[in-house]
C-alpha atoms as a PDB file:
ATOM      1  CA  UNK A   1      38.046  47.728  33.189  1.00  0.00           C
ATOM      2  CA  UNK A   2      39.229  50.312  30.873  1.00  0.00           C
ATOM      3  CA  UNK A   3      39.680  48.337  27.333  1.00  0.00           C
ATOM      4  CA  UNK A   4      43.319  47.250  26.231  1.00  0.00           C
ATOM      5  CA  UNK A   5      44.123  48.509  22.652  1.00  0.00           C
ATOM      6  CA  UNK A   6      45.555  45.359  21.246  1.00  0.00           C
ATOM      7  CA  UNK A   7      46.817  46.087  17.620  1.00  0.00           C
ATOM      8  CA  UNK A   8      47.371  42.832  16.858  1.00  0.00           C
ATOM      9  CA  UNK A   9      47.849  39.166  18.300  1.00  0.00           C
ATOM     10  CA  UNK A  10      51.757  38.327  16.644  1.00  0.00           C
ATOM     11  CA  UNK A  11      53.566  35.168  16.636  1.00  0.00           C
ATOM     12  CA  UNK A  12      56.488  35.240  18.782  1.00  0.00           C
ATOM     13  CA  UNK A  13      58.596  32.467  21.063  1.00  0.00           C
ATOM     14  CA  UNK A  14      56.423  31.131  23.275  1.00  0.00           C
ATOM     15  CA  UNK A  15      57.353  31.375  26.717  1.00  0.00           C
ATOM     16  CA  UNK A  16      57.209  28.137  28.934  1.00  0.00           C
ATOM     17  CA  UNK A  17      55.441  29.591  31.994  1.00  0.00           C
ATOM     18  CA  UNK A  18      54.399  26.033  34.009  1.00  0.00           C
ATOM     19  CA  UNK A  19      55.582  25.847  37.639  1.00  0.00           C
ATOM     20  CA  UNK A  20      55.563  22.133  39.013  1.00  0.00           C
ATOM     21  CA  UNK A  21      52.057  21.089  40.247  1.00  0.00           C
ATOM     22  CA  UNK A  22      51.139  23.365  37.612  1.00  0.00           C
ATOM     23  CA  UNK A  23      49.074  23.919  33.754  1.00  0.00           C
ATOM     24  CA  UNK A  24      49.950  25.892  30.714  1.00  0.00           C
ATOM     25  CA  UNK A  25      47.304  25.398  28.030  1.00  0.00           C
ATOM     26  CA  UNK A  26      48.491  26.805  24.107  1.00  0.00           C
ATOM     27  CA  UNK A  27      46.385  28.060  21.872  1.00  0.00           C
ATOM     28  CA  UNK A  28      47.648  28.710  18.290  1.00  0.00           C
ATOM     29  CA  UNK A  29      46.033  30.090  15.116  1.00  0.00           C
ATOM     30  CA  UNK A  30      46.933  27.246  12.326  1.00  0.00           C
ATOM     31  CA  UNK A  31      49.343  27.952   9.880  1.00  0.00           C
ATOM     32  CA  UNK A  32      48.824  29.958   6.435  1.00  0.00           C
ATOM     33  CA  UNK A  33      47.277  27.531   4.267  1.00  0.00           C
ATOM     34  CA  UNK A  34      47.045  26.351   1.023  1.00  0.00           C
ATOM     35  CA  UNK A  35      43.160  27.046   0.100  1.00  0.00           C
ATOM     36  CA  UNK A  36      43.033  24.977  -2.906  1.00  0.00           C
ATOM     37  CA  UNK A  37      44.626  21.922  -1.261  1.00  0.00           C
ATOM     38  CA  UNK A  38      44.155  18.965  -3.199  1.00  0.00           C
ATOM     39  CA  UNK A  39      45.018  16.235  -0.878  1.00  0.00           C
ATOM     40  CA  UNK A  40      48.577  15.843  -1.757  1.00  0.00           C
ATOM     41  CA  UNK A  41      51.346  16.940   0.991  1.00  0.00           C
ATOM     42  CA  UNK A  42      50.140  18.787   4.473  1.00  0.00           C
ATOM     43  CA  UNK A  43      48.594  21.354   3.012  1.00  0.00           C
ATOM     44  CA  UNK A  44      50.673  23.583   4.971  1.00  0.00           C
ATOM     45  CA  UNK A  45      52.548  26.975   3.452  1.00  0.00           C
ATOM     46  CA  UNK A  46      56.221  26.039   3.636  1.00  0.00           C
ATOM     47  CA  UNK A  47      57.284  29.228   5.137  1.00  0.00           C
ATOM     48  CA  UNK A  48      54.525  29.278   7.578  1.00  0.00           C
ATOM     49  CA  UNK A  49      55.367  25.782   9.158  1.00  0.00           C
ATOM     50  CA  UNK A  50      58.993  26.693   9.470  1.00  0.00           C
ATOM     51  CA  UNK A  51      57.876  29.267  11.305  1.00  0.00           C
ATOM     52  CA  UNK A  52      55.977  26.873  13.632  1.00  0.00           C
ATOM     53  CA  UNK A  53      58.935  24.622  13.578  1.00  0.00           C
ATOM     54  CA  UNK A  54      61.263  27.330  14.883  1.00  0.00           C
ATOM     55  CA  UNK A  55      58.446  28.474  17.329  1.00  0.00           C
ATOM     56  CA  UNK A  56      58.721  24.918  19.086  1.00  0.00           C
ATOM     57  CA  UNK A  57      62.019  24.321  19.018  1.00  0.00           C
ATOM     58  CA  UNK A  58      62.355  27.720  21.081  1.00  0.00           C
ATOM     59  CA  UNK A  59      59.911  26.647  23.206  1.00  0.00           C
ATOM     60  CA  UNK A  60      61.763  22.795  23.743  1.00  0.00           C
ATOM     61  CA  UNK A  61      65.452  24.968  23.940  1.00  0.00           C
ATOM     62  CA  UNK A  62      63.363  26.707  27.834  1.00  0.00           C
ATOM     63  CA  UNK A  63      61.880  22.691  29.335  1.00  0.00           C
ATOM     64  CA  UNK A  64      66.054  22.014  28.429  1.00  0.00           C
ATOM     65  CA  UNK A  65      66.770  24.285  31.283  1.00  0.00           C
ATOM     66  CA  UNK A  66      65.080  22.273  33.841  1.00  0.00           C
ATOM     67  CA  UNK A  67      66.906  19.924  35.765  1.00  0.00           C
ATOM     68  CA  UNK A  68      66.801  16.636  33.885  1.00  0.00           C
ATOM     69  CA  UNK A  69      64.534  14.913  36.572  1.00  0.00           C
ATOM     70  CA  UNK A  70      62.011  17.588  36.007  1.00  0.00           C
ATOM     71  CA  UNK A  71      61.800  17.566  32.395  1.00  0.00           C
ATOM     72  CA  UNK A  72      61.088  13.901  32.665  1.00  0.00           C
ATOM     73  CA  UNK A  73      57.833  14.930  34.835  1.00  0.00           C
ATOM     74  CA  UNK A  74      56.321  16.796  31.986  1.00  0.00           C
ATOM     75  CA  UNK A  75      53.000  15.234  29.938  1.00  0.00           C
ATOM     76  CA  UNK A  76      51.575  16.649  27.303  1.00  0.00           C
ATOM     77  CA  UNK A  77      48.375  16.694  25.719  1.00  0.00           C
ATOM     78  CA  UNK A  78      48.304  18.062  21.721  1.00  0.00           C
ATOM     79  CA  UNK A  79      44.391  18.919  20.971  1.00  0.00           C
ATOM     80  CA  UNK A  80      43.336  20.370  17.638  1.00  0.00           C
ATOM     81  CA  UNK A  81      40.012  21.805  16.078  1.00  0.00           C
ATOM     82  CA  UNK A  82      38.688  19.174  13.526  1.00  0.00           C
ATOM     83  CA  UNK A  83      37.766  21.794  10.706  1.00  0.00           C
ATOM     84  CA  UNK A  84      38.447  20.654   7.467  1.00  0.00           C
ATOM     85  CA  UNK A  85      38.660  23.125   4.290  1.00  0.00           C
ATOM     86  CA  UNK A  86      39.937  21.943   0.657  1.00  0.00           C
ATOM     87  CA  UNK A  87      40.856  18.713  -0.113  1.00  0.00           C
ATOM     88  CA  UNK A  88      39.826  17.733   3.510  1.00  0.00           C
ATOM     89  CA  UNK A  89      43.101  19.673   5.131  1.00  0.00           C
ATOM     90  CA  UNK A  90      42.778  20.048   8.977  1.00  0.00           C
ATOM     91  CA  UNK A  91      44.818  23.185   8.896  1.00  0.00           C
ATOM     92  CA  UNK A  92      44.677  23.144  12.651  1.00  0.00           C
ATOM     93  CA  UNK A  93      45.779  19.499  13.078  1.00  0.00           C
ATOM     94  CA  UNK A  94      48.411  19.933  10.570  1.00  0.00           C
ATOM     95  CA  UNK A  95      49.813  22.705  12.982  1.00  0.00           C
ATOM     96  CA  UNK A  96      49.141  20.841  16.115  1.00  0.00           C
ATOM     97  CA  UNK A  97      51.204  17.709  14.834  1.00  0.00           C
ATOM     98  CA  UNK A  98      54.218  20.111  13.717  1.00  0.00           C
ATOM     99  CA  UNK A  99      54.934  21.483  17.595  1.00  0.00           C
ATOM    100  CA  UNK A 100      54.226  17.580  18.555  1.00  0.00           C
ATOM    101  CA  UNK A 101      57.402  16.076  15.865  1.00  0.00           C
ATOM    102  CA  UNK A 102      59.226  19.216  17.110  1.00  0.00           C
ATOM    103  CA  UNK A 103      59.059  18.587  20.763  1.00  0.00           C
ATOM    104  CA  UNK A 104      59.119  15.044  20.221  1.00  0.00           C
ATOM    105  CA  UNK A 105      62.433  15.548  18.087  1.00  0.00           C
ATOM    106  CA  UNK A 106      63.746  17.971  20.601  1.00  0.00           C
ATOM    107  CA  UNK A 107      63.426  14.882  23.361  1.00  0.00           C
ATOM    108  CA  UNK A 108      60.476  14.436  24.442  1.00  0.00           C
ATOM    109  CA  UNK A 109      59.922  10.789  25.006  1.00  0.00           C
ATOM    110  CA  UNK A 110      56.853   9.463  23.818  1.00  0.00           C
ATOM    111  CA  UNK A 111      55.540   8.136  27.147  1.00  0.00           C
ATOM    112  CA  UNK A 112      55.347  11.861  28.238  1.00  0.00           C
ATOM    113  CA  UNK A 113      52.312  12.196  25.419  1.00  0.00           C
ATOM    114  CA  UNK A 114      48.994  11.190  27.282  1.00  0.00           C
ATOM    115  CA  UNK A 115      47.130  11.262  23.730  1.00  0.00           C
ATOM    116  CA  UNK A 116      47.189   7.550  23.677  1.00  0.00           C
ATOM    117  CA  UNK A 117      44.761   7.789  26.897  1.00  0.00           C
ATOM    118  CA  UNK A 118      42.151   9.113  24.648  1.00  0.00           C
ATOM    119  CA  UNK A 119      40.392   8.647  20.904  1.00  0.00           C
ATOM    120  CA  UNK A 120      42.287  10.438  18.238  1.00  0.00           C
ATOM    121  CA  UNK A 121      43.068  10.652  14.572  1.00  0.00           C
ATOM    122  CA  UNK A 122      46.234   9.191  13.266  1.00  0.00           C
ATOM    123  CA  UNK A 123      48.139  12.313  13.641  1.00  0.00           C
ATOM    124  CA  UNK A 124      48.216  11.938  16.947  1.00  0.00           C
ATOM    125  CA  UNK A 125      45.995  15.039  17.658  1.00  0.00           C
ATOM    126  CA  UNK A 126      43.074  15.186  19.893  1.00  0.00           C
ATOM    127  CA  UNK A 127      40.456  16.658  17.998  1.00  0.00           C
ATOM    128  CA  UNK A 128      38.288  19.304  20.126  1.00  0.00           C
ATOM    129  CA  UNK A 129      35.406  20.289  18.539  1.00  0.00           C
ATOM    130  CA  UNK A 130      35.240  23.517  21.173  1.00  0.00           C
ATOM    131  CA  UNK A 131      37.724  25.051  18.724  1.00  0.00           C
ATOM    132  CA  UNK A 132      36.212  24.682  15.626  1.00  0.00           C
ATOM    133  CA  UNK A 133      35.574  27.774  13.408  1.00  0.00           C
ATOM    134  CA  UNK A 134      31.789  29.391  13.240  1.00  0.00           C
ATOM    135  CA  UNK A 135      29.286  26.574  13.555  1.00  0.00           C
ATOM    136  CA  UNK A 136      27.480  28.231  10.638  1.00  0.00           C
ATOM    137  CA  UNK A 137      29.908  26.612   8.631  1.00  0.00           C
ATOM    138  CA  UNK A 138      28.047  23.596   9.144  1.00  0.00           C
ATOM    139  CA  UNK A 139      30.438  22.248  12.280  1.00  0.00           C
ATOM    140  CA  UNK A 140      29.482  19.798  14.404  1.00  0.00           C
ATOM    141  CA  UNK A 141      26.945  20.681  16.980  1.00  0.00           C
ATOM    142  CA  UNK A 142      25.531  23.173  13.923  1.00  0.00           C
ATOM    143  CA  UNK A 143      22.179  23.741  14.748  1.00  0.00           C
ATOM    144  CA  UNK A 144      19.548  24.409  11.816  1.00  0.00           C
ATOM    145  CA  UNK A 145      19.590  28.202  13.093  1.00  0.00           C
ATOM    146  CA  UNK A 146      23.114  28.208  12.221  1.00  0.00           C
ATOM    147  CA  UNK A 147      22.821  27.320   8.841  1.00  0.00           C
ATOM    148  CA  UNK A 148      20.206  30.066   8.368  1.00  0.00           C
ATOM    149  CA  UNK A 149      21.952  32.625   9.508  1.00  0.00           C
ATOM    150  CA  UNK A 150      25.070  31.484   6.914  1.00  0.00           C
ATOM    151  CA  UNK A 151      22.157  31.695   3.929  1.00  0.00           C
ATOM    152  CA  UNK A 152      21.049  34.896   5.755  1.00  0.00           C
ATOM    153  CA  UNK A 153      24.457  36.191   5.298  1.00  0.00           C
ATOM    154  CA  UNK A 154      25.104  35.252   1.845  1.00  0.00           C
ATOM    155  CA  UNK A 155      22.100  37.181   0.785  1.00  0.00           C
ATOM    156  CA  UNK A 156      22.441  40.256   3.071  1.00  0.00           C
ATOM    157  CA  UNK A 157      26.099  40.932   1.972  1.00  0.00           C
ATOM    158  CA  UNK A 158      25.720  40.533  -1.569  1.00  0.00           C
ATOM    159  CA  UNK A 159      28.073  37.368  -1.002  1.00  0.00           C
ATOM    160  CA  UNK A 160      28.919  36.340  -4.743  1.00  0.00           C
ATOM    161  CA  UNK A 161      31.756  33.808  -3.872  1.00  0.00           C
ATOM    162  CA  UNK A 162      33.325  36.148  -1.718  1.00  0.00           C
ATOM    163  CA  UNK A 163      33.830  34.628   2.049  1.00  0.00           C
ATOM    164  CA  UNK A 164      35.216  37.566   3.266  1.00  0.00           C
ATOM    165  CA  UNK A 165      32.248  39.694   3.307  1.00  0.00           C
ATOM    166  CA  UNK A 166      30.187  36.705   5.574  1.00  0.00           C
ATOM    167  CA  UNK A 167      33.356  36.653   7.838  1.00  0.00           C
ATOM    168  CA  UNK A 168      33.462  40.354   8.025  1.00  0.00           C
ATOM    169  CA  UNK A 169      29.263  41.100   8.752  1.00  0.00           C
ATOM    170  CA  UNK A 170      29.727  37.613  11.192  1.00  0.00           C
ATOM    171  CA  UNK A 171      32.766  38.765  12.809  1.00  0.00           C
ATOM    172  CA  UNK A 172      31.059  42.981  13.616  1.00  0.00           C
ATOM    173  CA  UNK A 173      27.411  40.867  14.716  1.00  0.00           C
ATOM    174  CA  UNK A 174      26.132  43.997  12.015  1.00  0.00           C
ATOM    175  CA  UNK A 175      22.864  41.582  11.902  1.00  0.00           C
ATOM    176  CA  UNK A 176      22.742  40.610  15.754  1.00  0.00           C
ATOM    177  CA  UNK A 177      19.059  40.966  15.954  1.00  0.00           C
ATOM    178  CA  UNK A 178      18.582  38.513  12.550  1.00  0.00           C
ATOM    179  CA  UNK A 179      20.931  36.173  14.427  1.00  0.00           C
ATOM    180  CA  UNK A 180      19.674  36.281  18.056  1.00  0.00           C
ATOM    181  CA  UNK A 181      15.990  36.285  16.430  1.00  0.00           C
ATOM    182  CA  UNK A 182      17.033  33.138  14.906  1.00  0.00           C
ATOM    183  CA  UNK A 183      18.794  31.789  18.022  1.00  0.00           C
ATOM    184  CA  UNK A 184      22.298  31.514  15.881  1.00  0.00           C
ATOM    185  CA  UNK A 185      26.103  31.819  17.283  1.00  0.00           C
ATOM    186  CA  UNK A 186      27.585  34.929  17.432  1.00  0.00           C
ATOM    187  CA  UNK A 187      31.062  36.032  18.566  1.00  0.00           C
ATOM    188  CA  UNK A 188      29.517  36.143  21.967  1.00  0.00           C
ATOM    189  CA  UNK A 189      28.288  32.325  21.774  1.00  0.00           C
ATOM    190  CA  UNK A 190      32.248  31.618  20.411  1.00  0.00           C
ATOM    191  CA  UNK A 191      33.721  33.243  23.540  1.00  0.00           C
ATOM    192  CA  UNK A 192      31.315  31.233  25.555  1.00  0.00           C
ATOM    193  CA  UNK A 193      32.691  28.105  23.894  1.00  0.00           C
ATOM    194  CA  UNK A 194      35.962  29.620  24.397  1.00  0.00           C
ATOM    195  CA  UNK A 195      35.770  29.525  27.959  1.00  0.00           C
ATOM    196  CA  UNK A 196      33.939  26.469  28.527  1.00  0.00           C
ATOM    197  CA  UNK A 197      36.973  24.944  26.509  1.00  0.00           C
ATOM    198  CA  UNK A 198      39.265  26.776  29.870  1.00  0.00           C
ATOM    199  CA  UNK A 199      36.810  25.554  32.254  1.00  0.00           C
ATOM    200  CA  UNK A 200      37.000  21.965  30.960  1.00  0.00           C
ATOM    201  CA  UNK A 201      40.758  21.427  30.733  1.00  0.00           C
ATOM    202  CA  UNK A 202      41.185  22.986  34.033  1.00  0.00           C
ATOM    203  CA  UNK A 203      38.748  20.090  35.666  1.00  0.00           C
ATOM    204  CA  UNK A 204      41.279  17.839  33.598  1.00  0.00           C
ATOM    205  CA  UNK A 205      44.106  19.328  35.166  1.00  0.00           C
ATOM    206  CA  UNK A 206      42.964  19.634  38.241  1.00  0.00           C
ATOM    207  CA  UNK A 207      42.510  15.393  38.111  1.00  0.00           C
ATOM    208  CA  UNK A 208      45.377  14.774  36.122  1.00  0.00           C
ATOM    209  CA  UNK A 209      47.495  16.556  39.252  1.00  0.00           C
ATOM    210  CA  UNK A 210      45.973  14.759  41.801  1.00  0.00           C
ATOM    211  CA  UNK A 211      46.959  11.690  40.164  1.00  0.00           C
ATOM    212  CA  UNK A 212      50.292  13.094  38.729  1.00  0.00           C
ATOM    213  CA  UNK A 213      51.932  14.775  41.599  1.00  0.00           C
ATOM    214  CA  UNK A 214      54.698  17.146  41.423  1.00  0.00           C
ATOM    215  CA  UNK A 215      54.544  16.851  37.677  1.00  0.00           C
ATOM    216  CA  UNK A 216      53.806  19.846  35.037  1.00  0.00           C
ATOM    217  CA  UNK A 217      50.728  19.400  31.890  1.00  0.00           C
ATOM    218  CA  UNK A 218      51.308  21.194  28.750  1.00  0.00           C
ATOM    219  CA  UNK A 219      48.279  21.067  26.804  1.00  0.00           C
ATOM    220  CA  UNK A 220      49.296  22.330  23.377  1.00  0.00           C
ATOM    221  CA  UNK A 221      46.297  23.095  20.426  1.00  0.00           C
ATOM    222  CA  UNK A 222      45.502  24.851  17.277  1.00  0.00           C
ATOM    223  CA  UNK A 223      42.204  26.382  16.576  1.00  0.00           C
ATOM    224  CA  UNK A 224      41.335  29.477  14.532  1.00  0.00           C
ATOM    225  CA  UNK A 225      41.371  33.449  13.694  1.00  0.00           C
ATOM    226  CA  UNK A 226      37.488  33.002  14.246  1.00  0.00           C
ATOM    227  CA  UNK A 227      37.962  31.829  17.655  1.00  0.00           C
ATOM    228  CA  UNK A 228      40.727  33.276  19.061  1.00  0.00           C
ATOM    229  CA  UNK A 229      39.659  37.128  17.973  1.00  0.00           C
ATOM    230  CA  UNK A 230      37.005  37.132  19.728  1.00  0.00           C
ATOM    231  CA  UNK A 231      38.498  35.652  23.130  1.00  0.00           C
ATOM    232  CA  UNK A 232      40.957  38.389  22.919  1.00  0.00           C
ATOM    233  CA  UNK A 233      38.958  41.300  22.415  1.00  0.00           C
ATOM    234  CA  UNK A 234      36.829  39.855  25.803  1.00  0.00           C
ATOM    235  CA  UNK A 235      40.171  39.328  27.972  1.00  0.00           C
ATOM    236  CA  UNK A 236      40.889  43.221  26.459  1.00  0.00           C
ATOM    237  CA  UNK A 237      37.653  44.685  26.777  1.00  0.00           C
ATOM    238  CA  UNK A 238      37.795  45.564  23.451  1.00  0.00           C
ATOM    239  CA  UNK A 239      34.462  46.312  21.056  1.00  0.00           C
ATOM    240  CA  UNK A 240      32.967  43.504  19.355  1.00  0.00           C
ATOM    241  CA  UNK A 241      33.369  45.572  16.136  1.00  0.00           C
ATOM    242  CA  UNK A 242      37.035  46.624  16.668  1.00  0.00           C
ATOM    243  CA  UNK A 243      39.381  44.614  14.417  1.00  0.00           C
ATOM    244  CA  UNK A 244      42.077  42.569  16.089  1.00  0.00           C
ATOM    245  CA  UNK A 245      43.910  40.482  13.646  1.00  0.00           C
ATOM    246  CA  UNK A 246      45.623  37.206  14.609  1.00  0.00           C
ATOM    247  CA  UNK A 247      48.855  36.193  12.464  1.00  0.00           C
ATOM    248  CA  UNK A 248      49.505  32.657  11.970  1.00  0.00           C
ATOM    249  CA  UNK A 249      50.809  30.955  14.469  1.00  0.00           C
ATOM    250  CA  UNK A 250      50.350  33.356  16.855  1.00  0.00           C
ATOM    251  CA  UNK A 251      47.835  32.946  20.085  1.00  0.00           C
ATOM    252  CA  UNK A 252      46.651  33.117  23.759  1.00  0.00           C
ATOM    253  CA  UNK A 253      48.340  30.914  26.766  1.00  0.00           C
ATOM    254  CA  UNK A 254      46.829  29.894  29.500  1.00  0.00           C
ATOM    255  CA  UNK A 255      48.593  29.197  32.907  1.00  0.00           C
ATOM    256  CA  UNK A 256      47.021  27.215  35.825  1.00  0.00           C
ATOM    257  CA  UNK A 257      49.493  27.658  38.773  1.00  0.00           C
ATOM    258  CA  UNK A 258      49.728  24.577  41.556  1.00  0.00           C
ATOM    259  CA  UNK A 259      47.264  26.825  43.776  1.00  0.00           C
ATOM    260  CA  UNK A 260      44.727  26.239  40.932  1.00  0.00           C
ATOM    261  CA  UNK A 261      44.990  30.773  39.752  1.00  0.00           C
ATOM    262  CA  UNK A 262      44.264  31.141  36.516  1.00  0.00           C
ATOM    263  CA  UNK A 263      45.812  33.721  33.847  1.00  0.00           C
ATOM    264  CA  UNK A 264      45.812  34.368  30.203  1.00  0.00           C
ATOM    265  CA  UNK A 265      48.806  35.791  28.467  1.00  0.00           C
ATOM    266  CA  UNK A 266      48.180  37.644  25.169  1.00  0.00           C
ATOM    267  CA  UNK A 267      51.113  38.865  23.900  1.00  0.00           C
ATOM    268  CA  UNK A 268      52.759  41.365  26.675  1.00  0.00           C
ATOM    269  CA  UNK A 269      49.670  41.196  28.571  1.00  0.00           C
ATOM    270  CA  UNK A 270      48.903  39.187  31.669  1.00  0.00           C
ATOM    271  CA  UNK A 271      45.097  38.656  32.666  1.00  0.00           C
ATOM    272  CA  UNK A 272      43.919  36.841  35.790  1.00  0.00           C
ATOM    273  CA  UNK A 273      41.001  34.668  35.450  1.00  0.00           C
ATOM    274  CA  UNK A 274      38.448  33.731  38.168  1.00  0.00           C
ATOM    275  CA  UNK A 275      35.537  31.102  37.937  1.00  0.00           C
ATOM    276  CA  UNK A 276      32.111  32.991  38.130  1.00  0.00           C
ATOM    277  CA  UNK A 277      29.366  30.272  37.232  1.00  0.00           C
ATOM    278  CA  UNK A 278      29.587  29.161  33.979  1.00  0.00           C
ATOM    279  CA  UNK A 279      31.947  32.244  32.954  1.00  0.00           C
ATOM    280  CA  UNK A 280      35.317  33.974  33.971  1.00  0.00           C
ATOM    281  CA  UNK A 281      36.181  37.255  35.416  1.00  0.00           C
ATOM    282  CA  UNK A 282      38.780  38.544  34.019  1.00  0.00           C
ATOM    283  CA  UNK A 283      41.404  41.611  34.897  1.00  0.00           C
ATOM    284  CA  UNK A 284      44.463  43.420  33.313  1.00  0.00           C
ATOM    285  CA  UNK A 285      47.347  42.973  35.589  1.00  0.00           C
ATOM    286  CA  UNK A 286      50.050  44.243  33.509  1.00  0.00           C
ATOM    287  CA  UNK A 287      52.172  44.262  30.434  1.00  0.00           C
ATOM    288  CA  UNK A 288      55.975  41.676  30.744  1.00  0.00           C
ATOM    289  CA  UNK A 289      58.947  41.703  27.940  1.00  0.00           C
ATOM    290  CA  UNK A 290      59.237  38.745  26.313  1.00  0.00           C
ATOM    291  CA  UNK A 291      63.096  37.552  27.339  1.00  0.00           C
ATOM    292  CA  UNK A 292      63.082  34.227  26.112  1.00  0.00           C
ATOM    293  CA  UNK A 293      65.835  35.121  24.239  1.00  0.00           C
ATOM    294  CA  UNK A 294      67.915  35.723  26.714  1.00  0.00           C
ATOM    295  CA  UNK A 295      67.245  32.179  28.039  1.00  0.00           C
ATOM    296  CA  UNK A 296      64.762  33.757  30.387  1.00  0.00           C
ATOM    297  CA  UNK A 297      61.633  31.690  32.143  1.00  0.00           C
ATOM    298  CA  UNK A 298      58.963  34.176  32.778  1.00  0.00           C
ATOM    299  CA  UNK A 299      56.181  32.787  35.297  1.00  0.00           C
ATOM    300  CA  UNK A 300      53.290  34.951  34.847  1.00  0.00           C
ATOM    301  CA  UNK A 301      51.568  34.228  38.315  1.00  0.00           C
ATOM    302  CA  UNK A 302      54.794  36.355  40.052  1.00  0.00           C
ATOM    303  CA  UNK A 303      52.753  39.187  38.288  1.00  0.00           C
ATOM    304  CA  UNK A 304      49.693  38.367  39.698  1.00  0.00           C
ATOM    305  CA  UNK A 305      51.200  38.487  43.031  1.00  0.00           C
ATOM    306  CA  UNK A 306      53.205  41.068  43.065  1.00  0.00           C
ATOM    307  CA  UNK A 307      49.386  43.106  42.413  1.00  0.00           C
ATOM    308  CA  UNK A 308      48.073  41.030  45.097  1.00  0.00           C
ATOM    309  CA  UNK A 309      50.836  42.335  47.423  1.00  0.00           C
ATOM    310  CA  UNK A 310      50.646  45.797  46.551  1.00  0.00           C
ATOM    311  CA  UNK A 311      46.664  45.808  46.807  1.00  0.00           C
ATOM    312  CA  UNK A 312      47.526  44.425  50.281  1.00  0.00           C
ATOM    313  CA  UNK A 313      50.250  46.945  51.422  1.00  0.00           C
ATOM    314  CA  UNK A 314      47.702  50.066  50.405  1.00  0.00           C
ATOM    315  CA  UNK A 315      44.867  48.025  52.268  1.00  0.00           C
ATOM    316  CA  UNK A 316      47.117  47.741  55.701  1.00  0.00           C
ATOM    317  CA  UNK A 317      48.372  51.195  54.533  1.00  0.00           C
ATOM    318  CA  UNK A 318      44.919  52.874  54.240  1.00  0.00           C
ATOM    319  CA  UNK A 319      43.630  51.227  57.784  1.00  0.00           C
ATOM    320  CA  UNK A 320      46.526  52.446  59.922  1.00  0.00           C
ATOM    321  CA  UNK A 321      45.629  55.480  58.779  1.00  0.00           C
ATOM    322  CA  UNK A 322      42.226  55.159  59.689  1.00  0.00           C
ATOM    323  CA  UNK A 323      43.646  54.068  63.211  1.00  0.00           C
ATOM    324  CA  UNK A 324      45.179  56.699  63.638  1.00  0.00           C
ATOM    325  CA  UNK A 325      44.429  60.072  65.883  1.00  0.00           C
ATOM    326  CA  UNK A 326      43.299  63.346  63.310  1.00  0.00           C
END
């Protein structure tokens, strides 16, 4: 497909798009950060985790609209990348474990949070180390390749302290033979992970519903700019070395529907997903206004079908007019 010319991935209200028997899996960019945390507080910019207050609290004012007996069949799972920067600050977890007080302020009883099912740190965040940041960073599952292409790096960009030169030559691949000599990750390698992170929670849902019927799962993370880039510029099309930003907070949603369909919202932009292998196809179905504001639940599958229906009309179209006499 043509590539979509994403400017930018921007925080805005999330919209709850999970149909009963259905999946909607979150993924944030942390908040802004304070990058010479010294262990004292969250670590958090105050501004920055208002906004991701006011973000979930927008997103509890939509479950409110369901009948009472469905909002009771919600669970929700809160997963996190583990990264730590200064002062040991999980920027990610910190984020995760504001939209988890929020919701859980907003009503959500604690018996609707399956994170007691599995091992987690004491914020109540399942760490997932599929979201970490570039494994060159020394992450876990680093392999000694990665941390040669990181000293690679520093020497190739004239580094001197300044990160944003290693993100910048990592983030283009502007040494992808170096790194694919080396047998390093690369965005490509991220995206992978990316998708193998999709692949894995939609085994879990697809158990979780069989044992959970007529229930909805929100699984709700945070992971990073590094990571969720590059999984946008594949669901666009978009070059490797085209810049698309991520502001904090801001993400990709995934929605499962009860038939087991898979899409991926970006902003405005709806993308169905289909299991090939080990990867996903992917396809633009369209762009959809963001009315949550207006109290508004958008269900991105009706998109997907209403494609599927016209693809069928101009199919039934196109053979009765094969069928018919010239």
């Amino acid at each position: 497909m043509a590539f979509i010319n994403l400017r930018k991935v921007t925080a805005k209200p999330i919209a709850f798009d999970c149909e009963v028997g259905g999946t909607q899996i979150i993924i944030q960019r942390h908040c802004d950060y304070d990058r010479k945390y010294s262990g004292i507080g969250s670590g958090l910019v105050e501004e920055s985790a208002k906004e991701q207050e006011g973000i979930w609290r927008a997103y509890a004012k939509q479950i409110k609209k369901l009948p009472p007996e469905e909002q009771k069949k919600i669970k929700i799972l809160f997963v996190a990348s583990p990264t730590a920067g200064a002062g040991g600050l999980q920027r990610s977890v910190e984020t995760t474990k504001i939209a988890r007080q929020v919701l859980e302020a907003e009503g959500i009883n604690p018996n609707q949070i399956i994170n007691n099912d599995f091992k987690q740190n004491e914020s109540g965040v399942l760490s997932y180390n599929n979201w970490t940041q570039p494994k060159m960073f020394g992450e876990k599952g680093a392999t000694e390749a990665d941390l040669k292409y990181f000293e690679f790096l520093k020497k190739a960009t004239d580094y001197n302290g300044d990160m944003r030169k290693i993100f910048a030559a990592f983030e283009d691949d502007i040494y992808k033979d170096v790194r694919e000599q080396l047998g390093a990750e690369g965005p490509k390698e991220i995206v992978e992970r990316m998708q193998d992170s999709i692949s894995a929670f939609q085994r879990f849902s697809k158990n979780f519903h069989e044992d959970n019927p007529n229930h909805r799962l929100l699984i709700i993370g945070a992971s990073h700019y590094d990571t969720l880039s590059p999984m946008a510029k594949w669901l666009a099309d978009m070059p490797i070395d085209k810049f698309l930003g991520v502001n904090y907070c801001a993400g990709i949603s995934v929605n499962i529907d009860k038939k087991g369909k898979l899409s991926a919202r970006i902003n405005d932009s709806i993308f169905s997903l289909i299991k090939q292998g080990k990867s996903y196809k992917k396809q633009f179905v369209g762009n959809i206004k963001d009315k949550v504001s207006a109290g508004n639940l958008i269900n991105s599958q009706k998109l997907l079908e209403e494609k599927n229906d016209d693809k069928n009309r101009e199919l039934k179209n196109s053979e009765k007019g094969m069928a018919m006499p010239h």
